[in-house]
N, C-alpha and C. Protein backbone atom coordinates (compact mmCIF):
# COMPACT_ATOMS: atom_id res chain seq x y z
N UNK A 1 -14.24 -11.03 -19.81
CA UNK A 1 -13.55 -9.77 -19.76
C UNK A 1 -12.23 -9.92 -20.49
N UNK A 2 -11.66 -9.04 -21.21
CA UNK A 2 -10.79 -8.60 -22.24
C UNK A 2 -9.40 -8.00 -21.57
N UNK A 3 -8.17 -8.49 -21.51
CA UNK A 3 -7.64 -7.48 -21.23
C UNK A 3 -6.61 -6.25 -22.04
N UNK A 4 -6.39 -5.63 -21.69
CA UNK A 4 -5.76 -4.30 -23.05
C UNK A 4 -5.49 -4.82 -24.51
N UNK A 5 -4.79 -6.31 -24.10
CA UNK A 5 -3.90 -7.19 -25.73
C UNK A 5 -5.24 -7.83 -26.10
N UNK A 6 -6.46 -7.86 -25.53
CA UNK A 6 -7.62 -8.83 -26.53
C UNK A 6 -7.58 -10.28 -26.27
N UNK A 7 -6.48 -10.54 -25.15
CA UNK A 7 -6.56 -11.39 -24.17
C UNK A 7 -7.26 -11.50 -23.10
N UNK A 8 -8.59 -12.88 -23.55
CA UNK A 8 -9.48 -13.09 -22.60
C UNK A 8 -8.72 -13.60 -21.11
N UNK A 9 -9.57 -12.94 -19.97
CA UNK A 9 -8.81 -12.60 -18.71
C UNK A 9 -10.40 -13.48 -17.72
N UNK A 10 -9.90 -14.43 -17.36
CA UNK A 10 -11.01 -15.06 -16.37
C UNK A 10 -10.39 -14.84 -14.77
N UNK A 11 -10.96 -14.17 -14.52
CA UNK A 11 -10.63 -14.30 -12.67
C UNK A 11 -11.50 -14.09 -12.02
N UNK A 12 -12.12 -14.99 -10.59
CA UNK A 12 -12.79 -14.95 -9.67
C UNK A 12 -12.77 -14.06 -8.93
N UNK A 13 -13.66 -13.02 -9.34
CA UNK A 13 -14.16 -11.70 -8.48
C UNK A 13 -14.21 -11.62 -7.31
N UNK A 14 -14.72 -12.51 -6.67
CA UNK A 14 -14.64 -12.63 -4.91
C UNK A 14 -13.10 -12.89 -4.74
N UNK A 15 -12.73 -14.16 -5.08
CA UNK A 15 -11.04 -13.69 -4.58
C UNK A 15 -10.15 -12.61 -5.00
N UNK A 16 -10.88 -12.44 -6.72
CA UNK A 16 -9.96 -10.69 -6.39
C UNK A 16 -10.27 -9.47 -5.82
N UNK A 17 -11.41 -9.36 -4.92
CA UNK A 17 -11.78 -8.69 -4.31
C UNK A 17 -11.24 -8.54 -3.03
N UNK A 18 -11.33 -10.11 -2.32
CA UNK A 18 -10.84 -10.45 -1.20
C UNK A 18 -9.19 -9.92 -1.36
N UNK A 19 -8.65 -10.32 -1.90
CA UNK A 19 -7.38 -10.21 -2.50
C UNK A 19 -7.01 -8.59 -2.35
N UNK A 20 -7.52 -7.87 -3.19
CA UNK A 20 -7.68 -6.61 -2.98
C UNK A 20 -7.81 -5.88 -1.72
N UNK A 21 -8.83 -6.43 -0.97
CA UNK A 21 -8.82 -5.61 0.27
C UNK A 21 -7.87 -6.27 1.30
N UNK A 22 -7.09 -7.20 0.92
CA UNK A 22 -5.87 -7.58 1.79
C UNK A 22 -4.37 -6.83 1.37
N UNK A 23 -5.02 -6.19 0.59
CA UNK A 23 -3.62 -5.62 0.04
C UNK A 23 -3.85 -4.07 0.78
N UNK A 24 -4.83 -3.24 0.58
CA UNK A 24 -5.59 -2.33 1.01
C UNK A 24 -5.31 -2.29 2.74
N UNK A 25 -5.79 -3.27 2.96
CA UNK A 25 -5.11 -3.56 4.85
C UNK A 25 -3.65 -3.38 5.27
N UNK A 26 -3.09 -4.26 4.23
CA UNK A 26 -1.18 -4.22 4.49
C UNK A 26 -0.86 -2.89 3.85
N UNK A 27 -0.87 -1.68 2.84
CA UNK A 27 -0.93 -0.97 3.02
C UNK A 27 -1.12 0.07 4.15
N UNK A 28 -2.02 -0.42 4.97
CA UNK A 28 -2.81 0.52 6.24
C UNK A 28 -1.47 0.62 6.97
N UNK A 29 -1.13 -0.98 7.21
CA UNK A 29 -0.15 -1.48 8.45
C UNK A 29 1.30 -0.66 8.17
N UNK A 30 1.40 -0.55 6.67
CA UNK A 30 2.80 -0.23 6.34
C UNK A 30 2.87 1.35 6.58
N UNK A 31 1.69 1.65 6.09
CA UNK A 31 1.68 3.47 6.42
C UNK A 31 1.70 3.91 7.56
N UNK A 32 1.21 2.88 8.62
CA UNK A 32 0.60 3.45 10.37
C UNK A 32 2.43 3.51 10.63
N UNK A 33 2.43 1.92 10.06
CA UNK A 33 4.19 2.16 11.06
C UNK A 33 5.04 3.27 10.40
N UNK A 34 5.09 3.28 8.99
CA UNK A 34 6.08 4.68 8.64
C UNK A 34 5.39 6.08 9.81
N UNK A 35 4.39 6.37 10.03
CA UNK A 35 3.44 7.19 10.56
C UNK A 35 4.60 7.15 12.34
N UNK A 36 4.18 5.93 12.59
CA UNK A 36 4.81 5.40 13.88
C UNK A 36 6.35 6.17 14.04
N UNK A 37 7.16 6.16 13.44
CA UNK A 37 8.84 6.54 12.81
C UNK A 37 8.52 7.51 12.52
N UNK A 38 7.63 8.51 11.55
CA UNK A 38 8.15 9.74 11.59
C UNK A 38 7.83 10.34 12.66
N UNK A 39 6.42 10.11 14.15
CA UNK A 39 6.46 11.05 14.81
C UNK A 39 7.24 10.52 15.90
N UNK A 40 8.20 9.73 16.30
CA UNK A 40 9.40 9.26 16.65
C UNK A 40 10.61 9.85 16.54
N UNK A 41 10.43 10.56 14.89
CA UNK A 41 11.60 10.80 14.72
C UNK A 41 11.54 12.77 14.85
N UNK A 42 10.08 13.09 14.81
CA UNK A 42 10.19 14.48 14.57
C UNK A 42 10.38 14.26 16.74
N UNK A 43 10.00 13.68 17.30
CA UNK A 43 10.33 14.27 18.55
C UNK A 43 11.67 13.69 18.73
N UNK A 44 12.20 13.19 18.33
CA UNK A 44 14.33 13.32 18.98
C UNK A 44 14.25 14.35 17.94
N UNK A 45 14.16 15.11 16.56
CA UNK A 45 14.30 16.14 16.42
C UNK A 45 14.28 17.42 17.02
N UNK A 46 12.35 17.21 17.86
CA UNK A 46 12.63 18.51 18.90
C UNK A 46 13.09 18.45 19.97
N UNK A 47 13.80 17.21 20.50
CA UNK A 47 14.07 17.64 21.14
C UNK A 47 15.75 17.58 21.37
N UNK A 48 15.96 18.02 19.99
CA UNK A 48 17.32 18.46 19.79
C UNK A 48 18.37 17.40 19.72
N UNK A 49 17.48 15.73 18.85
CA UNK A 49 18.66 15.29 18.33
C UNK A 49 17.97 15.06 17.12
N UNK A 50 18.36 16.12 15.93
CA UNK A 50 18.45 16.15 14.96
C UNK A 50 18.87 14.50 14.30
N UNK A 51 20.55 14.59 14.31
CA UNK A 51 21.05 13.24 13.86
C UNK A 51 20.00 12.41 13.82
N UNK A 52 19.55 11.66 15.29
CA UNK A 52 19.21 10.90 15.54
C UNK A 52 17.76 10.71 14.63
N UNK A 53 17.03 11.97 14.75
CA UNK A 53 15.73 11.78 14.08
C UNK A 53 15.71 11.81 12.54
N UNK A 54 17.18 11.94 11.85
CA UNK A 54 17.33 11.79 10.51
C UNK A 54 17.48 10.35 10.59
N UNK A 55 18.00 9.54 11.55
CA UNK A 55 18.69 8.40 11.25
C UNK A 55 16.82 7.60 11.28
N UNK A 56 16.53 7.66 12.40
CA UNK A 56 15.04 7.04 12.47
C UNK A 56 13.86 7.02 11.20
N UNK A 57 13.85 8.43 10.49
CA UNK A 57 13.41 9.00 9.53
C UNK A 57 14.10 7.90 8.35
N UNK A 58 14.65 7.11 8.04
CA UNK A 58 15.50 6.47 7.34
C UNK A 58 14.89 5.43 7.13
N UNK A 59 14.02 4.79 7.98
CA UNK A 59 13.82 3.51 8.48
C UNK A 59 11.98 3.83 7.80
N UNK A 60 11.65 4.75 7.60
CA UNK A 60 10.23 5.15 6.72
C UNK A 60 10.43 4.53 5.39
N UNK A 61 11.49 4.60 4.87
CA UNK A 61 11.51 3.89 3.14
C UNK A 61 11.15 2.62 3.24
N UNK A 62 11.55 1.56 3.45
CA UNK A 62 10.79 0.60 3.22
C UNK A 62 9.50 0.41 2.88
N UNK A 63 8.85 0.80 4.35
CA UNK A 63 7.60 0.80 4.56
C UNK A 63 6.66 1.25 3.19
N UNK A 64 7.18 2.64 2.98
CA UNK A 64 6.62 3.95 1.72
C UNK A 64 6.74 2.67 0.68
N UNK A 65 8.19 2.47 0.01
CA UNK A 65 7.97 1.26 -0.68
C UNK A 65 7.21 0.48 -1.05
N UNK A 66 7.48 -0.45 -0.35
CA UNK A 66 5.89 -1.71 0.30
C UNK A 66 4.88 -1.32 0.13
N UNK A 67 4.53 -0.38 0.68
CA UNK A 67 3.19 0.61 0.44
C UNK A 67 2.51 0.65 -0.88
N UNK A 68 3.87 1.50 -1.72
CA UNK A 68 3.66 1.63 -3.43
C UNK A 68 3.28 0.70 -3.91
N UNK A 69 4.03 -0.30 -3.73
CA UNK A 69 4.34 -1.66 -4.58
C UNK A 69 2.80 -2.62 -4.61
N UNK A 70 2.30 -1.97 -3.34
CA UNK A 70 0.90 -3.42 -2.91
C UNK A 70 -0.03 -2.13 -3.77
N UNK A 71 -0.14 -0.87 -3.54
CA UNK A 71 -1.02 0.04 -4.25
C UNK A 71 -0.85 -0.45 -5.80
N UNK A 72 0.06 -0.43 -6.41
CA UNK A 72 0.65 -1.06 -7.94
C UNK A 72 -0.14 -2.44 -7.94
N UNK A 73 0.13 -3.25 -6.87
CA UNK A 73 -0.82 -4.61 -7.39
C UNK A 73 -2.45 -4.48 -7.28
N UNK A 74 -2.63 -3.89 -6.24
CA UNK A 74 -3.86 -3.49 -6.01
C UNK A 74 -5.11 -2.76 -7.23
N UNK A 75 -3.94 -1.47 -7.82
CA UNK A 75 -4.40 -1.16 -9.07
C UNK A 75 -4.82 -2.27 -10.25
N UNK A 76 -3.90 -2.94 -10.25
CA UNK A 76 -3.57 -4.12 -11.79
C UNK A 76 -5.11 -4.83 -11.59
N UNK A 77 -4.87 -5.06 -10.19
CA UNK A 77 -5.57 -6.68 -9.94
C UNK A 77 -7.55 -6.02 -10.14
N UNK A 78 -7.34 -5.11 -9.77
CA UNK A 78 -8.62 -4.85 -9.61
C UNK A 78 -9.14 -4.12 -11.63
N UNK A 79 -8.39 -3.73 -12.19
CA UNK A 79 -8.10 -3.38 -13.56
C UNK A 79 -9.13 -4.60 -14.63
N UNK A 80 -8.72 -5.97 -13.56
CA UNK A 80 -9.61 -7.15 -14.08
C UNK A 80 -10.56 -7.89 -13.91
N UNK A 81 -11.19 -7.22 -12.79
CA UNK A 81 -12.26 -7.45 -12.02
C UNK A 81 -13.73 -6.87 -12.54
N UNK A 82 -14.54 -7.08 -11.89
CA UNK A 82 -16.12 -6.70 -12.92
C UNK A 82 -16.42 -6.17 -11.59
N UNK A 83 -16.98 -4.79 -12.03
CA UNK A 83 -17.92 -4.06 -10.93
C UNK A 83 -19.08 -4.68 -10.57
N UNK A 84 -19.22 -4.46 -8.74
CA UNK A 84 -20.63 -4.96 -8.69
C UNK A 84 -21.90 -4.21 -9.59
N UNK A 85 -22.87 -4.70 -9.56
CA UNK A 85 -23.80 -4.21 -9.77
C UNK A 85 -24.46 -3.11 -8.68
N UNK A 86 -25.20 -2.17 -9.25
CA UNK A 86 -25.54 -1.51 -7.77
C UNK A 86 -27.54 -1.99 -7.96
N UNK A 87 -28.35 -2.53 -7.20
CA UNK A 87 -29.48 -2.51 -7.39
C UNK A 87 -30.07 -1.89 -6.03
């Protein structure tokens, strides 16, 4: 396999697969907990501490981040990988 520059690209499909769906998992973890914080933060919102549920709401970036960043490797890595076959 070739990659974009015509640079031959050898990588072991099972570990980039494996690889892949470990990234796919930590993703999960990073979204549940932003998930975790915002409905944390929408209830001190309702129940009327605003502040507070902006400040909590704050603490979601990372996570979103992290998130992106493993989706970005996730994309690349799999970019060089060979589809299974379907029989």
């Amino acid at each position: 396999m070739e990659s974009n520059g015509g640079v031959p690209v050898n990588i072991d499909n099972t570990a980039a697969q494996q690889a892949i769906g470990a990234m796919l998992a930590a993703i999960q973890v990073r979204l549940e907990e932003a998930a975790r914080i915002a409905r944390a933060a929408t209830a001190c919102a309702q129940a009327g501490s605003v502040n507070e549920g902006v400040t909590l709401a704050l603490d979601i970036e990372q996570g979103i981040h992290d998130a992106c960043r493993l989706l970005d490797a996730a994309c690349f890595l799999n970019r060089f990988t060979v589809p299974k076959s379907k029989t």
